[in-house]
C-alpha atoms as a PDB file:
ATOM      1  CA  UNK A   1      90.536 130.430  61.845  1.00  0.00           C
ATOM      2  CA  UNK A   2      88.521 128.869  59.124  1.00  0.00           C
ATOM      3  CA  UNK A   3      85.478 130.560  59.311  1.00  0.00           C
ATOM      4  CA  UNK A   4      84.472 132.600  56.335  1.00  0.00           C
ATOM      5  CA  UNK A   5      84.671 136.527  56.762  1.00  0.00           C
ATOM      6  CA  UNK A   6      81.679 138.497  55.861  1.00  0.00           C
ATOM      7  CA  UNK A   7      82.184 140.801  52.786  1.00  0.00           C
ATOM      8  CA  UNK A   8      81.499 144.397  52.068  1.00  0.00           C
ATOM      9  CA  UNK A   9      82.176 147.063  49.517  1.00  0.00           C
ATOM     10  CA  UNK A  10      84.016 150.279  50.042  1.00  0.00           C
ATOM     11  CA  UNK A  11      83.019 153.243  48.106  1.00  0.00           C
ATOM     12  CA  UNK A  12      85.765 155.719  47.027  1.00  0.00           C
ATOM     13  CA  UNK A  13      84.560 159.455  46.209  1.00  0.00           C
ATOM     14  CA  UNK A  14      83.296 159.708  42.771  1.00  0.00           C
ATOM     15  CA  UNK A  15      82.783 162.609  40.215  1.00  0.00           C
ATOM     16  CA  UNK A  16      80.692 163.177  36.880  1.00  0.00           C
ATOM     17  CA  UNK A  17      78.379 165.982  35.439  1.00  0.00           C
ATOM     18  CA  UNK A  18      74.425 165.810  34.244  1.00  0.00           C
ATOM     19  CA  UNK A  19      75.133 162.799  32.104  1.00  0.00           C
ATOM     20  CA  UNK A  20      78.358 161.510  33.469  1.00  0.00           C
ATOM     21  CA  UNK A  21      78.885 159.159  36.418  1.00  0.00           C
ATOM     22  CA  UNK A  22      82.276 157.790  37.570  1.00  0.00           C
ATOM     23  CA  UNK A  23      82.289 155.933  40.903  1.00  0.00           C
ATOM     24  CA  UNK A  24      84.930 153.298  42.019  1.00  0.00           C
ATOM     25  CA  UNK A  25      85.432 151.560  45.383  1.00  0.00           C
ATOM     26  CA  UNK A  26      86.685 148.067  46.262  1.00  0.00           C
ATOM     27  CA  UNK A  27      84.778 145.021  47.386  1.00  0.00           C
ATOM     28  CA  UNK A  28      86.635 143.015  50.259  1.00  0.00           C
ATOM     29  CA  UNK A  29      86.721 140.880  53.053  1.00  0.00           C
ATOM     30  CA  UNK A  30      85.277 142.428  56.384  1.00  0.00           C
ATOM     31  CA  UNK A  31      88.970 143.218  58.295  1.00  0.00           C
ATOM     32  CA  UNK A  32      89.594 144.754  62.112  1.00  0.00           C
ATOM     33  CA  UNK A  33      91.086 147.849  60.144  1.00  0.00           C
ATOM     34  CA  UNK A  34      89.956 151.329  62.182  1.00  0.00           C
ATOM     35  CA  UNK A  35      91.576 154.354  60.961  1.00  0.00           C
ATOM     36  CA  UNK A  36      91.030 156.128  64.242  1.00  0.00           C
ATOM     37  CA  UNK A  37      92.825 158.432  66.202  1.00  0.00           C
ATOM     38  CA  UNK A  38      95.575 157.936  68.895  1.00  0.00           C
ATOM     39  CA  UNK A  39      96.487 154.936  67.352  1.00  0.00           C
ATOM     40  CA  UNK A  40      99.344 153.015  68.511  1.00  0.00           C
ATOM     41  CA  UNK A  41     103.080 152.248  65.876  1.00  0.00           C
ATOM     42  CA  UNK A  42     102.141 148.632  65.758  1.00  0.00           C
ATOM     43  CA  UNK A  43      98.755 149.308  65.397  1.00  0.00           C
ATOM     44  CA  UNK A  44      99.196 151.472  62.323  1.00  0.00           C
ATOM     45  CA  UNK A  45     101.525 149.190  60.904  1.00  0.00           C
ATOM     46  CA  UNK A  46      98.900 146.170  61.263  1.00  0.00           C
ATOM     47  CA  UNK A  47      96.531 148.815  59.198  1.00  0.00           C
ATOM     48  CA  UNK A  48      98.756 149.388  56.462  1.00  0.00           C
ATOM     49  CA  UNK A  49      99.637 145.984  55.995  1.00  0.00           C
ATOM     50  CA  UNK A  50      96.403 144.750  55.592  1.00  0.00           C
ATOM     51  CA  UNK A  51      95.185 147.619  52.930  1.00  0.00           C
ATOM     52  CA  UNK A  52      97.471 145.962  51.028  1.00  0.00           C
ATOM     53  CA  UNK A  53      97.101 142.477  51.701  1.00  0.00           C
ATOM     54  CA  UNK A  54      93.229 142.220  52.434  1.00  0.00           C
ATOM     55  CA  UNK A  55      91.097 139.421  50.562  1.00  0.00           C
ATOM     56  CA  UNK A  56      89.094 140.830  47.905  1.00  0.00           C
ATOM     57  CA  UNK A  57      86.081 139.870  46.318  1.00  0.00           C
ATOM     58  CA  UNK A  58      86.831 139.541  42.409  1.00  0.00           C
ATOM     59  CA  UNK A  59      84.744 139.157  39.585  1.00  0.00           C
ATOM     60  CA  UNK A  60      81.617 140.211  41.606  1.00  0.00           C
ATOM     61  CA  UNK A  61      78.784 141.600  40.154  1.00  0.00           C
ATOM     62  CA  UNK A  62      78.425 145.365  41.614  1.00  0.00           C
ATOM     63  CA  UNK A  63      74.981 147.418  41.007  1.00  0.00           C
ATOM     64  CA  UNK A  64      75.143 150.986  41.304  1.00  0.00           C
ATOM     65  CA  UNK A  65      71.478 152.697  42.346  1.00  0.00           C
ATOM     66  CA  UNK A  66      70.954 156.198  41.745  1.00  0.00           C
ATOM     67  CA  UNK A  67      68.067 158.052  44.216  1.00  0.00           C
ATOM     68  CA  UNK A  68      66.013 159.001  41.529  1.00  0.00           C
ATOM     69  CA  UNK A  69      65.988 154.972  40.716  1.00  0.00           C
ATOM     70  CA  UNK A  70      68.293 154.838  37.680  1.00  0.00           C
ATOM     71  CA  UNK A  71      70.297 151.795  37.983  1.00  0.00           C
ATOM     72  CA  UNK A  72      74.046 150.499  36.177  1.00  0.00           C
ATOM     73  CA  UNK A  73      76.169 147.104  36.810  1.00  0.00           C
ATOM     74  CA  UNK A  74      79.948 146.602  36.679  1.00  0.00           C
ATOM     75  CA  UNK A  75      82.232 143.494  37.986  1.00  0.00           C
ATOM     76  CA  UNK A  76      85.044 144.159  39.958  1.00  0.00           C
ATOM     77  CA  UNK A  77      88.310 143.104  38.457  1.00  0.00           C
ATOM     78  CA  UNK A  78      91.404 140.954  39.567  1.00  0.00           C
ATOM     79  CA  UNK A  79      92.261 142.800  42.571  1.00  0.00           C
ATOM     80  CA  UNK A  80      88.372 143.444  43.691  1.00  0.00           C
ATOM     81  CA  UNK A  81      88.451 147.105  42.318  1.00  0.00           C
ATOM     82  CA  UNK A  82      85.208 148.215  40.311  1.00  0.00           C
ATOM     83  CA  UNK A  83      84.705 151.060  38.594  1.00  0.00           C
ATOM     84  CA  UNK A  84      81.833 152.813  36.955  1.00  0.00           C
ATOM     85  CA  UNK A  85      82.041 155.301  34.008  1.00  0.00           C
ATOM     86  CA  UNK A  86      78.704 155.845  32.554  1.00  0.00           C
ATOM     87  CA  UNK A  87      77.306 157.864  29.803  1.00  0.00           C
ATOM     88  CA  UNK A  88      73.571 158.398  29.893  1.00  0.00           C
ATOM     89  CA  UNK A  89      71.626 160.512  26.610  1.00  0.00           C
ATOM     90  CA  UNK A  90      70.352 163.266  28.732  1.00  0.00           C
ATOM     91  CA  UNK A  91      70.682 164.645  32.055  1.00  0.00           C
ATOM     92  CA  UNK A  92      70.345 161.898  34.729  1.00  0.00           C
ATOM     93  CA  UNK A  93      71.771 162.792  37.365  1.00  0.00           C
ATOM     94  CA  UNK A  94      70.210 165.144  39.947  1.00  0.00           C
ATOM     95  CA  UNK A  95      72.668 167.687  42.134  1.00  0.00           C
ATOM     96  CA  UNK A  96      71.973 169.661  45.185  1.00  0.00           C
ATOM     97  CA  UNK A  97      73.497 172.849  46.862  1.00  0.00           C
ATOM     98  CA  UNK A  98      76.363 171.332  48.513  1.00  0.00           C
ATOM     99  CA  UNK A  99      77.427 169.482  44.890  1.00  0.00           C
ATOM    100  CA  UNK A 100      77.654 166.077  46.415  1.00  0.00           C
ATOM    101  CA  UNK A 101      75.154 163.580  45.299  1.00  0.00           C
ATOM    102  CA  UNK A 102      74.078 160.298  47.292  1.00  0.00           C
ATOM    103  CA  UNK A 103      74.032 156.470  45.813  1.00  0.00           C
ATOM    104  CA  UNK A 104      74.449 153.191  46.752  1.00  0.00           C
ATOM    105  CA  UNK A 105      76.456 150.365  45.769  1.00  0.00           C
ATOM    106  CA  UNK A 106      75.463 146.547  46.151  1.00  0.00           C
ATOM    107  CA  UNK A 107      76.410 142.962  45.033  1.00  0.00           C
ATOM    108  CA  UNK A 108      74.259 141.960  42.092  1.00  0.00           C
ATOM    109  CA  UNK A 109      73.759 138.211  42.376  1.00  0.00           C
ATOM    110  CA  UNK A 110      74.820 135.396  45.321  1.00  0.00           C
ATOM    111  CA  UNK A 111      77.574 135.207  46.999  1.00  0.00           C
ATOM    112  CA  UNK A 112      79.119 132.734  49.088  1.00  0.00           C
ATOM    113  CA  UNK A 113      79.712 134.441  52.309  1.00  0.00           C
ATOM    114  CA  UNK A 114      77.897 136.704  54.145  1.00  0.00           C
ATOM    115  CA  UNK A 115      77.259 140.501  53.548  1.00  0.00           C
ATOM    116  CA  UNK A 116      76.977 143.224  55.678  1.00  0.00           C
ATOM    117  CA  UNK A 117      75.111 146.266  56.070  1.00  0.00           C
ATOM    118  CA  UNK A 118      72.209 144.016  54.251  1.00  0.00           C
ATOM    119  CA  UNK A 119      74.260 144.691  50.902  1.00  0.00           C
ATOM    120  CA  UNK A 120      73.620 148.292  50.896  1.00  0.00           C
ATOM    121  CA  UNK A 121      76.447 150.430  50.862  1.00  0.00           C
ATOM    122  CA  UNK A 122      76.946 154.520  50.298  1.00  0.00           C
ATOM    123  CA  UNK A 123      78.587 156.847  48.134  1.00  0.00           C
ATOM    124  CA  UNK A 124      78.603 160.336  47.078  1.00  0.00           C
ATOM    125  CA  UNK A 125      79.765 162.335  43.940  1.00  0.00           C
ATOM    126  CA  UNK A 126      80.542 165.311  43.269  1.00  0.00           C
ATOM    127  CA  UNK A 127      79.171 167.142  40.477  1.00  0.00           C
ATOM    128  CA  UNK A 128      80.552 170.616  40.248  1.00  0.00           C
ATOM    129  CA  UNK A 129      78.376 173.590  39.971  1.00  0.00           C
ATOM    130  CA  UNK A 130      77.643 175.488  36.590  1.00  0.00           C
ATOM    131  CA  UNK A 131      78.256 178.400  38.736  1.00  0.00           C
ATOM    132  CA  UNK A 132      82.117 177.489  40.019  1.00  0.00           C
ATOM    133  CA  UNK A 133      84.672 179.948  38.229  1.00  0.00           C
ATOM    134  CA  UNK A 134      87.390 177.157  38.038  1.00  0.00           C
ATOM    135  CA  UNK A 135      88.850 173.941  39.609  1.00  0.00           C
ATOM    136  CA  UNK A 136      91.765 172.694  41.519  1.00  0.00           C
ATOM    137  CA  UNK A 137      93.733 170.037  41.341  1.00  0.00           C
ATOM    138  CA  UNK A 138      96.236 169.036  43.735  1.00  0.00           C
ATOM    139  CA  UNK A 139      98.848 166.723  44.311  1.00  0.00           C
ATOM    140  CA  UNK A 140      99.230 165.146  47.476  1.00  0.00           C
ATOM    141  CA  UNK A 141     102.563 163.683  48.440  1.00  0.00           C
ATOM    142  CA  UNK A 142     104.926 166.536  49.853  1.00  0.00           C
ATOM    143  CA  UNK A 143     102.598 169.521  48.408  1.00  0.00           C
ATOM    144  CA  UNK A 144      99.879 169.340  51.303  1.00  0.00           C
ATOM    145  CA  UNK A 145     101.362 166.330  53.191  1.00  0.00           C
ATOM    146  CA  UNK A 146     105.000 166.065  54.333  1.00  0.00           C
ATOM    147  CA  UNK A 147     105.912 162.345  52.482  1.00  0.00           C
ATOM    148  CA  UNK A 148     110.082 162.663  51.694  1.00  0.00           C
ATOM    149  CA  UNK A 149     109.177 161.653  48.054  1.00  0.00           C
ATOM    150  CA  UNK A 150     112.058 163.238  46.936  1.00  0.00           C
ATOM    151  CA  UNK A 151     114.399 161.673  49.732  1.00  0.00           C
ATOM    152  CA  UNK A 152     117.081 159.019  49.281  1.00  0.00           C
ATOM    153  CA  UNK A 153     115.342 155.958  48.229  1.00  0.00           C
ATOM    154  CA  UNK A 154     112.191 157.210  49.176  1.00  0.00           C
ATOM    155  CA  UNK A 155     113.166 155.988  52.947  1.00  0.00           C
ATOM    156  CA  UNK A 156     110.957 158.370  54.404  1.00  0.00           C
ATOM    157  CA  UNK A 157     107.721 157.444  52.532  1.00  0.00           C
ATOM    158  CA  UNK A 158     107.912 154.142  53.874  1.00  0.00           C
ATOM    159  CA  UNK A 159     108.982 155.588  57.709  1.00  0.00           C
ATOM    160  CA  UNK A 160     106.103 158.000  57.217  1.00  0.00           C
ATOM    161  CA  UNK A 161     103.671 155.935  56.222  1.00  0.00           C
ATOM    162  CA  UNK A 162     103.438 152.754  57.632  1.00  0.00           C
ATOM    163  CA  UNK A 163     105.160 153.966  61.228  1.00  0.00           C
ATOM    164  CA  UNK A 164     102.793 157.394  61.933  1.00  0.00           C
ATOM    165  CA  UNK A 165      99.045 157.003  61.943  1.00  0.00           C
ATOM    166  CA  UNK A 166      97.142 159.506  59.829  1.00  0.00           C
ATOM    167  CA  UNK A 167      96.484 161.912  63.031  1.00  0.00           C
ATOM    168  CA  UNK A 168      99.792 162.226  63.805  1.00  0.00           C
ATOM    169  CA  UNK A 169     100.711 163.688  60.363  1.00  0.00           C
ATOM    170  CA  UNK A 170     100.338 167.344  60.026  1.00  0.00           C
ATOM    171  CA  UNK A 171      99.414 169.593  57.086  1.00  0.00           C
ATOM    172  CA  UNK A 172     102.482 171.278  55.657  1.00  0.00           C
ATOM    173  CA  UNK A 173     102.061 175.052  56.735  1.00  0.00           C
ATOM    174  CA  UNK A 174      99.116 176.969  55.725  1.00  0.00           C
ATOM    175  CA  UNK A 175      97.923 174.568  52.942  1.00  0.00           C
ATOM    176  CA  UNK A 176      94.367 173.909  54.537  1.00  0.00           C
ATOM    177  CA  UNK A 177      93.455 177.689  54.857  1.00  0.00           C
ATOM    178  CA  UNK A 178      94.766 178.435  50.973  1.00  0.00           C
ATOM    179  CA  UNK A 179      92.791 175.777  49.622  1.00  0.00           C
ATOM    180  CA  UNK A 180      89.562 176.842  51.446  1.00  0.00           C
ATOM    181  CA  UNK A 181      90.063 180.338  50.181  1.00  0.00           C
ATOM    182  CA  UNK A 182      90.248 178.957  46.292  1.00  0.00           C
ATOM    183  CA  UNK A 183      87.605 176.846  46.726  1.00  0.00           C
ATOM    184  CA  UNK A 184      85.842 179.583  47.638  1.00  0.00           C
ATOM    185  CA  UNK A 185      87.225 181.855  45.105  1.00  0.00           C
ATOM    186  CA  UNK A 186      85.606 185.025  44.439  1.00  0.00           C
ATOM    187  CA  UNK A 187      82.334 184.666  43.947  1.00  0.00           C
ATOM    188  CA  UNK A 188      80.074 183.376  47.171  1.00  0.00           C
ATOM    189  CA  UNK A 189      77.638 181.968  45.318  1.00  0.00           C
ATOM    190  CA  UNK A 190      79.576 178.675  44.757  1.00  0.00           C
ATOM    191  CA  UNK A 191      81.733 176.066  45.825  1.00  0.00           C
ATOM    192  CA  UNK A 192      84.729 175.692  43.355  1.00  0.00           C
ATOM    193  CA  UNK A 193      85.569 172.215  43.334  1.00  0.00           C
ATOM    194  CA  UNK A 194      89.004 170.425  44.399  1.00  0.00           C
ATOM    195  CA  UNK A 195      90.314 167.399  43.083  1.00  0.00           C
ATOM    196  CA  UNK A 196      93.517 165.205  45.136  1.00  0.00           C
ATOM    197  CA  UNK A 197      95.579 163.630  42.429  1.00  0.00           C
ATOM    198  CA  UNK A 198      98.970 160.922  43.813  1.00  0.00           C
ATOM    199  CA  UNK A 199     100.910 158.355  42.909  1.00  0.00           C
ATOM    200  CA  UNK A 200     100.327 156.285  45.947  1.00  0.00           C
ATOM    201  CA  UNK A 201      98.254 152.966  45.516  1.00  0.00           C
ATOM    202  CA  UNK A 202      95.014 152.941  45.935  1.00  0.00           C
ATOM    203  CA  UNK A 203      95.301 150.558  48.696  1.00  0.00           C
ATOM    204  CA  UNK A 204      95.739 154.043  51.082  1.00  0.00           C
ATOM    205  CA  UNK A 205      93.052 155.599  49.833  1.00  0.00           C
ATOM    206  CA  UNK A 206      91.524 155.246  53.635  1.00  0.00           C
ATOM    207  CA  UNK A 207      94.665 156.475  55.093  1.00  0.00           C
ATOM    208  CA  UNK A 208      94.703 159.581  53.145  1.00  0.00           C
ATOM    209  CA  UNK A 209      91.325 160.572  52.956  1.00  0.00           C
ATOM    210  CA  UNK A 210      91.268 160.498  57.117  1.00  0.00           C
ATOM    211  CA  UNK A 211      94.080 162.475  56.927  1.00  0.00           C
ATOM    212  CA  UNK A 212      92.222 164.965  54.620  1.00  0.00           C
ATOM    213  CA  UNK A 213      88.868 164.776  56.487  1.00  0.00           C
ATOM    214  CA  UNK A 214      90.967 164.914  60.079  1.00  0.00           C
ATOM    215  CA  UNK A 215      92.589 168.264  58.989  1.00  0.00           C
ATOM    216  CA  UNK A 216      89.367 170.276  57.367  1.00  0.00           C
ATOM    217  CA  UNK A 217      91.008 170.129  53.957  1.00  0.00           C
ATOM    218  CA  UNK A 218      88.223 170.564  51.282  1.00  0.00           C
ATOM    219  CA  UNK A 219      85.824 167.790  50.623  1.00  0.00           C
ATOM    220  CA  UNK A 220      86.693 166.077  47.093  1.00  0.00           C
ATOM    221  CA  UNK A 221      87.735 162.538  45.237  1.00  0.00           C
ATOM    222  CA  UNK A 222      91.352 161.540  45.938  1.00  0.00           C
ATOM    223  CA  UNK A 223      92.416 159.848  42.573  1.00  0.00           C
ATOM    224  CA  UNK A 224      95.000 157.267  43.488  1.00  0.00           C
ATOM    225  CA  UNK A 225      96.964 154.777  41.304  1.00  0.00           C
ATOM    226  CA  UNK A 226      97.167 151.541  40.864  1.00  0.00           C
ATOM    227  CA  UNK A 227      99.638 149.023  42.692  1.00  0.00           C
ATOM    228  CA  UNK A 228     102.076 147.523  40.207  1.00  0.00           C
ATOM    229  CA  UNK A 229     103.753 144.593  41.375  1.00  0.00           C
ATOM    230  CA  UNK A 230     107.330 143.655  40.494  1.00  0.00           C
ATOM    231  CA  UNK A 231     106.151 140.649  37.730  1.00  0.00           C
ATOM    232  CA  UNK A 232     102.985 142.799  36.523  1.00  0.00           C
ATOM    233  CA  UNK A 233     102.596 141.622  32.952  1.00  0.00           C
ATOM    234  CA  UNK A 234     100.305 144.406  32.038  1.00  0.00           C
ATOM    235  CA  UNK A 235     101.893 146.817  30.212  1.00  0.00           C
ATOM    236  CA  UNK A 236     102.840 150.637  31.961  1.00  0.00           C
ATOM    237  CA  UNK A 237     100.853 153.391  30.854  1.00  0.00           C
ATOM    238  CA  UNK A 238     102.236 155.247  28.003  1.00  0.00           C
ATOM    239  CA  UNK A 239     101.168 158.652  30.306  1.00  0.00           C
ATOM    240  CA  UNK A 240     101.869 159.192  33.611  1.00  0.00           C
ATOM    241  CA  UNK A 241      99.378 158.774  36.166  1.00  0.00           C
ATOM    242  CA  UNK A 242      98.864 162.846  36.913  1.00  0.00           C
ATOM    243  CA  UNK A 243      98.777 163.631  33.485  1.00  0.00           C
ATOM    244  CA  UNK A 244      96.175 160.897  32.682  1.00  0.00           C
ATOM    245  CA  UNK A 245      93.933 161.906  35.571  1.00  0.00           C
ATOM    246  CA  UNK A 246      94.371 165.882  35.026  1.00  0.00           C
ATOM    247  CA  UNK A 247      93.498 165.405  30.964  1.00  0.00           C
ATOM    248  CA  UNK A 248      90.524 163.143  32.134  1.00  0.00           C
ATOM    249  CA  UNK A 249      89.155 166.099  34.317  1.00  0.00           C
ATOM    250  CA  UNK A 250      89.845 168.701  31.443  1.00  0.00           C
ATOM    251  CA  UNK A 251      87.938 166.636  29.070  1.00  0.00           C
ATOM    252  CA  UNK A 252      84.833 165.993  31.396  1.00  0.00           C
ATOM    253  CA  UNK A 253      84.347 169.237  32.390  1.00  0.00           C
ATOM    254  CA  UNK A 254      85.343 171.239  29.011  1.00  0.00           C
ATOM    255  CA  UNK A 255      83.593 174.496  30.220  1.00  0.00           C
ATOM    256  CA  UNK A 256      86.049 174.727  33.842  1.00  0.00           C
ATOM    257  CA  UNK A 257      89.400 176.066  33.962  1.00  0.00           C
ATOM    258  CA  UNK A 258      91.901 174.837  36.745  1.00  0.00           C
ATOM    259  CA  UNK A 259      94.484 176.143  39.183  1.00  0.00           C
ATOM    260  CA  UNK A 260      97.208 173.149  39.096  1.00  0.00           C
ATOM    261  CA  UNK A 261      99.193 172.507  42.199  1.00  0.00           C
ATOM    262  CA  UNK A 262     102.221 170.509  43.114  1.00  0.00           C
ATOM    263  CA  UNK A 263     105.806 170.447  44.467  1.00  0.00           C
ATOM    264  CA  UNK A 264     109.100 170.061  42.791  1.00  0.00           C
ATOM    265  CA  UNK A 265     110.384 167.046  43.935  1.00  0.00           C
ATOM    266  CA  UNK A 266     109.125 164.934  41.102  1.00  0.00           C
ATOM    267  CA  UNK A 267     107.914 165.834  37.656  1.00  0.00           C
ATOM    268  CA  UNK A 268     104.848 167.980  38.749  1.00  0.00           C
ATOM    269  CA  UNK A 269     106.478 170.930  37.036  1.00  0.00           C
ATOM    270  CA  UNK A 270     107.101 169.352  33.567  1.00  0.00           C
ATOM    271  CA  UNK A 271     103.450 167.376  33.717  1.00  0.00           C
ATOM    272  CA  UNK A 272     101.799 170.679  34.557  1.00  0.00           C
ATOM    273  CA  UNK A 273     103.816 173.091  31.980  1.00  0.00           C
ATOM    274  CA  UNK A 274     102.945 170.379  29.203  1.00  0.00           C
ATOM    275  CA  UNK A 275      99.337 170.509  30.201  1.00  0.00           C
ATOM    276  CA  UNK A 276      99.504 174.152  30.129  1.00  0.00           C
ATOM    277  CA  UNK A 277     100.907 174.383  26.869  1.00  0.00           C
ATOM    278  CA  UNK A 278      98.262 171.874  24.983  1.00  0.00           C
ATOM    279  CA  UNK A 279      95.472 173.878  26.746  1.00  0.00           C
ATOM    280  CA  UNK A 280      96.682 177.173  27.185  1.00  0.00           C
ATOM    281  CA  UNK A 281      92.990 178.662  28.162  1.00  0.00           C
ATOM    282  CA  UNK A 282      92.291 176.201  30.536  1.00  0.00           C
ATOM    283  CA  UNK A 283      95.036 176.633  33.401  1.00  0.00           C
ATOM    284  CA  UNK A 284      94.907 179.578  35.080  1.00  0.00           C
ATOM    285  CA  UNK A 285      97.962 179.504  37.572  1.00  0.00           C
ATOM    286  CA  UNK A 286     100.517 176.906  38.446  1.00  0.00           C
ATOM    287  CA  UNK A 287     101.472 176.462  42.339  1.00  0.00           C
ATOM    288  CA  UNK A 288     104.641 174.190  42.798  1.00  0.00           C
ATOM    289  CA  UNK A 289     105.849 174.362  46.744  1.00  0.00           C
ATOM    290  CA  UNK A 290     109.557 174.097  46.797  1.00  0.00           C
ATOM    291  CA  UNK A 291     110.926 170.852  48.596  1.00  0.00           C
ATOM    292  CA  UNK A 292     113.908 169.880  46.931  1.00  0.00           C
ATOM    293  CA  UNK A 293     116.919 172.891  46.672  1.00  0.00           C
ATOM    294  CA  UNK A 294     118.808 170.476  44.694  1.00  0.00           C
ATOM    295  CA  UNK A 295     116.552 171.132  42.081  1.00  0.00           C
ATOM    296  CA  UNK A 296     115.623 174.659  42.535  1.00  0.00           C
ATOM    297  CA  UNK A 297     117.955 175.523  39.591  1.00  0.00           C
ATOM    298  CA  UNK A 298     116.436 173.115  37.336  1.00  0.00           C
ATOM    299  CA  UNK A 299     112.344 173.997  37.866  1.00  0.00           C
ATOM    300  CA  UNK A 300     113.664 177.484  37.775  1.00  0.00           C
ATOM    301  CA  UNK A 301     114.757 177.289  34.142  1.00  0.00           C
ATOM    302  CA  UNK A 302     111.606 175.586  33.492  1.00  0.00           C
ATOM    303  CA  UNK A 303     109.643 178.772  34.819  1.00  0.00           C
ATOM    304  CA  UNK A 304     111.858 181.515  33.126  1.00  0.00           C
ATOM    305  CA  UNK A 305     111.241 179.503  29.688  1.00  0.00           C
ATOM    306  CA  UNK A 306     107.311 179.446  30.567  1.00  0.00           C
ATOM    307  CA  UNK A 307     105.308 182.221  29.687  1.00  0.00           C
ATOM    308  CA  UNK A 308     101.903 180.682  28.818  1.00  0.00           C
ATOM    309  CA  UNK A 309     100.447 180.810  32.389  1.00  0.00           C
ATOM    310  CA  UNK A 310     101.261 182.221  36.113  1.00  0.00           C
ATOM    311  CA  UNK A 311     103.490 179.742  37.605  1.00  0.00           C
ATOM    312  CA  UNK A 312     104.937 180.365  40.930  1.00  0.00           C
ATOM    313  CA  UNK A 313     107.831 177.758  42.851  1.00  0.00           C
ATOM    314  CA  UNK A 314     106.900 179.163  47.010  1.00  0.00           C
ATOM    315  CA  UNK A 315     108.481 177.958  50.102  1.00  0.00           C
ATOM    316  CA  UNK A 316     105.137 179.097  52.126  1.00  0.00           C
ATOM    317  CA  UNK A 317     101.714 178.997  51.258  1.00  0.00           C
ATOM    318  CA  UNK A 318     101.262 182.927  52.237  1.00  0.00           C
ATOM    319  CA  UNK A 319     103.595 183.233  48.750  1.00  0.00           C
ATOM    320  CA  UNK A 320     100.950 181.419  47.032  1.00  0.00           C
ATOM    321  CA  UNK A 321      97.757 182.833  48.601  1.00  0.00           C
ATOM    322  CA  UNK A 322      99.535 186.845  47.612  1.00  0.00           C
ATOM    323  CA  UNK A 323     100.179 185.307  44.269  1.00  0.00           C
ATOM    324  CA  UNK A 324      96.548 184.397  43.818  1.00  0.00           C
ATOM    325  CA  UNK A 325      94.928 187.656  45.380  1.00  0.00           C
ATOM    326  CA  UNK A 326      97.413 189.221  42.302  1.00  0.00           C
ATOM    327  CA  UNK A 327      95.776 186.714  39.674  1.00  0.00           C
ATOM    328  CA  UNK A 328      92.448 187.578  40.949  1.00  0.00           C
ATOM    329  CA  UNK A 329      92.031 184.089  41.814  1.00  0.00           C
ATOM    330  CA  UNK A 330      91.110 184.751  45.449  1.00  0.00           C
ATOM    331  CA  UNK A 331      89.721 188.004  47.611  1.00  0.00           C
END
């Protein structure tokens, strides 16, 4: 029981352009955590809790290598997160067809306990094509995956999460084959690309993205938050964590408009009209899947007020995909 664990470094899907790299990932302590299939209550439970309670590596040096042998350093911070938001003077950064890119993350200097993988670890980004005719961003939590956000309490987040493994949650209805047809869009030339933006901690990043990968959702970063804990003497965020995220994609990729989706059981439909508003030629449609009849009359208001883009509340995504053949979105 007192033998040191080896450590490693897990790499979260990153974006950036030409001259832009942003890559983040967390460096930890090597743990019997395998988000696999058929796995059993207590078993999920045990892989939950220790996403959250794993020993990370902090203040480690972290070296980022590009293939074509450009090179940048971070540290990881309190909680054994780094992240990487470089700016280079010209274009750096090579792409290929499939818009994904291929680097590798390392510790920069000794350690104390052993590494694995000989201290090379892998990442991708993606860096959208010049050729995509827009982006999407979409939330997570009860718009593609059945949470009970909007429940009592939020009693059925916590039942969800930590009591069903990741295979035995299903897609809400049609949401898989409605975002392959906007990421494919109308042109066939390119892959438009998709962005996952939730509130939930960044500490199920692994349980999500099997979840995404497991159910042939589009390939793209899933832009989580950070944990707060209940004495947190760090200030909140003066924006929300969606709005932040969504305004940080508008202003990297200036030349891409968006299709915004959500649900409204939370405040998807006021961050997303706002948005809207202050960049009125840069959303093309708002999606917001219906959840919550309690406040159907409230997010209805909200759409008969807003006239600056599309904006459709659907109980089904077959509403949405019609609605997006009409906005000559999709073919």
């Amino acid at each position: 029981m007192f033998r040191k664990k080896p450590i490693r470094i897990n790499t979260y899907l990153g974006y950036g352009t030409h001259k832009r790299l942003r890559a983040m990932g967390r460096a930890l302590e090597v743990e019997n955590i395998d988000f696999n299939g058929n796995t059993s209550i207590f078993r999920t439970l045990w892989n939950i809790f220790k996403q959250f309670e794993s020993d990370k590596v902090t203040h480690a040096g972290i070296e980022l290598h590009l293939s074509n042998g450009n090179n940048t350093m971070t540290s990881t911070n309190s909680q054994g997160y780094y992240y990487f938001d470089k700016e280079f003077t010209k274009d750096t950064i090579e792409t290929s067809p499939s818009n994904w890119i291929s680097y590798t993350v390392s510790y920069h200097g000794k350690q104390k306990k052993e590494i694995i993988n000989d201290n090379v670890f892998k990442g991708e980004m993606l860096i959208p094509s010049k050729d995509a005719e827009y982006g999407i961003i979409s939330d997570i939590d009860d718009t593609i995956l059945h949470t009970g956000v909007a429940s009592l309490f939020k009693w059925r987040v916590i039942t969800n999460t930590f009591f069903k493994n990741f295979d035995k949650r299903l897609p809400l209805e049609g949401t898989v084959n409605f975002y392959k047809k906007l990421q494919s869009g109308k042109n066939s030339l390119a892959i438009n690309p998709i962005f996952y933006v939730s509130n939930s901690p960044w500490n199920l990043y692994d349980y999500l993205s099997a979840f995404l990968k497991k159910n042939n959702f589009p390939k793209g970063p899933v832009l989580l938050r950070d944990f707060r804990r209940p004495f947190d003497k760090i200030p909140k965020p003066k924006k929300q964590h969606k709005q932040t995220e969504i305004l940080n994609l508008l202003n990297l990729y200036p030349h891409l408009r968006f299709v915004l989706i959500g649900d409204s059981g939370e405040k998807d439909a006021d961050i997303y009209t706002k948005i809207a508003l202050e960049y009125p030629d840069r959303i093309l449609a708002i999606y917001l899947r219906n959840i919550h009849k309690r406040k159907e009359k409230r997010i209805f208001k909200i759409i008969n007020y807003f006239k600056t883009t599309p904006i459709l509340l659907f109980k089904t995504s077959k509403e949405a995909e019609e609605h997006a053949r009409k906005c000559d979105l999709i073919n």
